[in-house]
C-alpha atoms as a PDB file:
ATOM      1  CA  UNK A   1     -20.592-172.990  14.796  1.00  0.00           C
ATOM      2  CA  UNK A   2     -18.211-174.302  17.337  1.00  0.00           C
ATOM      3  CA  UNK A   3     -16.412-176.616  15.495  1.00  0.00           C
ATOM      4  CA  UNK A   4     -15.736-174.585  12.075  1.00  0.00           C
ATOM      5  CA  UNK A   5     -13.787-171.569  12.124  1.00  0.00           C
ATOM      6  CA  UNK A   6     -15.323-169.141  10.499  1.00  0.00           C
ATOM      7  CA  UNK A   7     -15.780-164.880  10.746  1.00  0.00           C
ATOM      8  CA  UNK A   8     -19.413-163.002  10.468  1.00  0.00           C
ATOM      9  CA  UNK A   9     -22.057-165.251   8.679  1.00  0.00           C
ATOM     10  CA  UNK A  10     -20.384-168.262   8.932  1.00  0.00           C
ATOM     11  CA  UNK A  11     -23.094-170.426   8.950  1.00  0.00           C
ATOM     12  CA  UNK A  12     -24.377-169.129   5.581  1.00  0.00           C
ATOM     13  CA  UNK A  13     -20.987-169.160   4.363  1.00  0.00           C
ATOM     14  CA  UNK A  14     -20.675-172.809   5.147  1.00  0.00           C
ATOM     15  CA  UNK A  15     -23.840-173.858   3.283  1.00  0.00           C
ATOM     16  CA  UNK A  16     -23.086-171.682   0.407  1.00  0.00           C
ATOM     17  CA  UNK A  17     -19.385-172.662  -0.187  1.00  0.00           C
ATOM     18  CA  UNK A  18     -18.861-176.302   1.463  1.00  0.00           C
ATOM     19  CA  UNK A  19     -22.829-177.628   0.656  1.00  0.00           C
ATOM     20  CA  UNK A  20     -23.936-175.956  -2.665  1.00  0.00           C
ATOM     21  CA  UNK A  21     -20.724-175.152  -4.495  1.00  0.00           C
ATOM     22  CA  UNK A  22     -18.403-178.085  -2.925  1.00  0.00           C
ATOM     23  CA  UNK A  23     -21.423-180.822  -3.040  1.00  0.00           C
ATOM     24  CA  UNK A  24     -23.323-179.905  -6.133  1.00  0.00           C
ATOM     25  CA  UNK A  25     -18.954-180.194  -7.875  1.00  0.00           C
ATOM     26  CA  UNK A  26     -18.784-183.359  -5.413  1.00  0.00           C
ATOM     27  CA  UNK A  27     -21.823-184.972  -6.672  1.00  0.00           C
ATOM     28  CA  UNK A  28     -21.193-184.088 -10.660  1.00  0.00           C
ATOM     29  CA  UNK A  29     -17.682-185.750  -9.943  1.00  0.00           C
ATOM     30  CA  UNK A  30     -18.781-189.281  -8.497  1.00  0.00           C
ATOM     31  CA  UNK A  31     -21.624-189.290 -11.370  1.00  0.00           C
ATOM     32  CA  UNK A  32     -18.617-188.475 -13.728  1.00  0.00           C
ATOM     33  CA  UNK A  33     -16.431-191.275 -12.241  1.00  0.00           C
ATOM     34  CA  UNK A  34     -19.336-193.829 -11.741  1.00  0.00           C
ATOM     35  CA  UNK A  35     -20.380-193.246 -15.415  1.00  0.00           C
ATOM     36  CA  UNK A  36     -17.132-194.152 -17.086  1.00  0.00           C
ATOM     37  CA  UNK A  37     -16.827-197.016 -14.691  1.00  0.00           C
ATOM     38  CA  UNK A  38     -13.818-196.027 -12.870  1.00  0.00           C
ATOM     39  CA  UNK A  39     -12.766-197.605  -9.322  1.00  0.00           C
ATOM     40  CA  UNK A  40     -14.853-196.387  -5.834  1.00  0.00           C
ATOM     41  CA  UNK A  41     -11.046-194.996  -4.222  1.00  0.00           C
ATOM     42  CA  UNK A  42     -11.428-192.622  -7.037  1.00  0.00           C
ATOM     43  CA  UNK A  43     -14.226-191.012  -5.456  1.00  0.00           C
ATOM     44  CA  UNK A  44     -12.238-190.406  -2.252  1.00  0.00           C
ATOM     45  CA  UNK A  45      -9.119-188.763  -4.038  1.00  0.00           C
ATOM     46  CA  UNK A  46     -11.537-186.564  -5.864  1.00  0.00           C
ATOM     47  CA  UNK A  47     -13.550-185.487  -2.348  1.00  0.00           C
ATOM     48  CA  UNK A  48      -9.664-184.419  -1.473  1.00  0.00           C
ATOM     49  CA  UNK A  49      -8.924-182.503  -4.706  1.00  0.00           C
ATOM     50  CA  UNK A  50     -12.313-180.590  -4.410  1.00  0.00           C
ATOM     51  CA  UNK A  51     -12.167-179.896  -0.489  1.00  0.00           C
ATOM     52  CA  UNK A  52      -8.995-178.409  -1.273  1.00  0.00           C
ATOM     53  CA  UNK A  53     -10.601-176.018  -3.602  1.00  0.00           C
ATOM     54  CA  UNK A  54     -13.298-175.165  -1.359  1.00  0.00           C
ATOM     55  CA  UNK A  55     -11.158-174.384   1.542  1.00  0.00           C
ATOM     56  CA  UNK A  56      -9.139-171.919  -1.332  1.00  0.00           C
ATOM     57  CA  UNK A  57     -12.988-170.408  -1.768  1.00  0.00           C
ATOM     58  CA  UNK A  58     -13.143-169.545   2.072  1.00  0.00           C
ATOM     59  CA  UNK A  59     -10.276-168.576   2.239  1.00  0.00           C
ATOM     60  CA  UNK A  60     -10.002-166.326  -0.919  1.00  0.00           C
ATOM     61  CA  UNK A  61     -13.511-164.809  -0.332  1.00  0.00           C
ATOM     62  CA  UNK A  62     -14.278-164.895   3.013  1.00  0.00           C
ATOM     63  CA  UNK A  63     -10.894-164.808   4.685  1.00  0.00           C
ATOM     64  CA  UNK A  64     -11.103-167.752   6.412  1.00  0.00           C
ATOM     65  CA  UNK A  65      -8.033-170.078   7.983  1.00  0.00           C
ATOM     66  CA  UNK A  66      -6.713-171.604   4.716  1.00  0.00           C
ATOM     67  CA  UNK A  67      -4.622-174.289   6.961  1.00  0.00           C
ATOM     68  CA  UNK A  68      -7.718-175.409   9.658  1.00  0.00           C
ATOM     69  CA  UNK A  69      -7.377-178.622   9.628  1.00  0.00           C
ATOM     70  CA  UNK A  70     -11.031-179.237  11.358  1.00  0.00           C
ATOM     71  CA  UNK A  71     -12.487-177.156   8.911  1.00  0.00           C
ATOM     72  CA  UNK A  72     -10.823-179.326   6.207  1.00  0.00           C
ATOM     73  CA  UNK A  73     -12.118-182.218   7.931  1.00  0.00           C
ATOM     74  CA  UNK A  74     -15.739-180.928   7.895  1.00  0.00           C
ATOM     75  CA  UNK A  75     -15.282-179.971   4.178  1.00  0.00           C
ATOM     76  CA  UNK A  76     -13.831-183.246   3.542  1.00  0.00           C
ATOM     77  CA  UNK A  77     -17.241-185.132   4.980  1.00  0.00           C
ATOM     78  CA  UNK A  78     -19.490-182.680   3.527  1.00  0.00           C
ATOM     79  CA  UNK A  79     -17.907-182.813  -0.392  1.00  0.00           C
ATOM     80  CA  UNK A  80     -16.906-186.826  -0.015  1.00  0.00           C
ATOM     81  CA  UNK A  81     -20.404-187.649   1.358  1.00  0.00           C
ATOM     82  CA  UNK A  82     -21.916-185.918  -1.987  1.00  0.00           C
ATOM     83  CA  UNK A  83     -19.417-187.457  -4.228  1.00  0.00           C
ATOM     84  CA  UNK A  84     -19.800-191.265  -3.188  1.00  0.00           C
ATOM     85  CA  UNK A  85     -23.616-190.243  -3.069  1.00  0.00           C
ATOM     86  CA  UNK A  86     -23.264-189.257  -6.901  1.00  0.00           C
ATOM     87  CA  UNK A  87     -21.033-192.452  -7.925  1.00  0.00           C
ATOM     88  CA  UNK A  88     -23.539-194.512  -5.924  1.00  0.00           C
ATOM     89  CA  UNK A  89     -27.008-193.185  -7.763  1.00  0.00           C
ATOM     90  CA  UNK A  90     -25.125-193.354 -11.064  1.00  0.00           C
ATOM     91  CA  UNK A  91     -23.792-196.760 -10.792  1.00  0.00           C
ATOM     92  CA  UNK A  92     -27.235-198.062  -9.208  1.00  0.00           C
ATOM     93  CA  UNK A  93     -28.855-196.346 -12.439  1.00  0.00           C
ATOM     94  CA  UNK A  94     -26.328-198.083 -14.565  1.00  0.00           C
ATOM     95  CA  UNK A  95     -27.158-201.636 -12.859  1.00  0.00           C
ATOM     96  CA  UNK A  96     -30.343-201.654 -13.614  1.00  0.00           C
ATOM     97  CA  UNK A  97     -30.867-199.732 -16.907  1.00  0.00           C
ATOM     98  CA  UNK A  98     -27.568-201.573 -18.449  1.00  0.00           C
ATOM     99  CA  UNK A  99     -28.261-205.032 -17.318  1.00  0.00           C
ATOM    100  CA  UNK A 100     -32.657-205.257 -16.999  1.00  0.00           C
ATOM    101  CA  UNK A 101     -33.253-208.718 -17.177  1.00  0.00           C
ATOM    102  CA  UNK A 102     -30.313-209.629 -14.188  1.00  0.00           C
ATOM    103  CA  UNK A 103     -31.290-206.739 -12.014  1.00  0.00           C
ATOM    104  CA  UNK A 104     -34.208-204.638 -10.058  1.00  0.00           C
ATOM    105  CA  UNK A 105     -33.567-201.291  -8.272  1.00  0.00           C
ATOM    106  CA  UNK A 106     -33.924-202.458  -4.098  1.00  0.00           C
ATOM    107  CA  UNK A 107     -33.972-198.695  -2.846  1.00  0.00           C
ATOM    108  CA  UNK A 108     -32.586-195.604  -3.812  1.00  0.00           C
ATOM    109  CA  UNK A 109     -28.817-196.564  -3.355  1.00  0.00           C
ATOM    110  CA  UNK A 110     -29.315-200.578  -4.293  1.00  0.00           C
ATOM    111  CA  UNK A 111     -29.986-203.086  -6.425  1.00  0.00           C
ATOM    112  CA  UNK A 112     -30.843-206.746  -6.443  1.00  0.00           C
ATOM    113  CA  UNK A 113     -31.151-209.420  -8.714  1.00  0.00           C
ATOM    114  CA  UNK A 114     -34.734-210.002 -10.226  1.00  0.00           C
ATOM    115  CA  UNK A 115     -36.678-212.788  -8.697  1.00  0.00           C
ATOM    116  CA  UNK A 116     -35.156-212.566  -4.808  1.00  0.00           C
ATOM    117  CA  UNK A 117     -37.015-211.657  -1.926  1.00  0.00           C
ATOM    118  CA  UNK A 118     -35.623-208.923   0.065  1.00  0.00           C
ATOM    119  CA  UNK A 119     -33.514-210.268   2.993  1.00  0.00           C
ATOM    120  CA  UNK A 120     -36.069-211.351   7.049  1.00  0.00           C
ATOM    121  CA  UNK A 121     -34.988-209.168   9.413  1.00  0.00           C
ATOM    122  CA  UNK A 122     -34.431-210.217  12.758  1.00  0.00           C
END
């Protein structure tokens, strides 16, 4: 991978570290914040906390550039995408389970209120 420094494997390194470990913690932490109803800018200072953690993981097992800052940026997309994707399910979950009679899931990260029409296109 051009863009990601990285030694022998690095590709499988990548998925393993930044997209399993980093985004399975990333998604269990926006779920966590969404459920307790904290703010959305939580979920970005959380992607930060946890990139930082998985760049220590590359670093301390697969002696990789602890400082990169592309490869922290690439961590940073993979783990925040996963955590606002958590904190988005949860709080469309909450929507509609908490408040049924106001509101109708609209897709898999929406909601609407019951009785409107989805929006023409065009």
């Amino acid at each position: 991978m051009g863009f990601y420094e990285t030694g022998d494997n690095g590709l499988w390194i990548f998925l393993l570290i930044t997209v399993l470990i980093g985004g399975a913690a990333a998604h269990a932490a926006g779920s966590a914040i969404a459920s307790t109803w904290r703010p959305t800018w939580q979920v970005f200072t959380s992607a930060f906390l946890l990139t930082c953690a998985v760049r220590f993981l590359h670093y301390a097992l697969f002696q990789e550039p602890l400082l990169s800052l592309r490869n922290f940026i690439v961590d940073y997309i993979v783990v925040a995408t996963a955590c606002a994707w958590g904190f988005r399910m949860t709080r469309v979950r909450q929507m509609i389970e908490q408040y049924p009679w106001a509101y109708e899931r609209a897709g898999f990260f929406w909601w609407r209120r019951k009785g409107t029409s989805p929006r023409p296109r065009g």
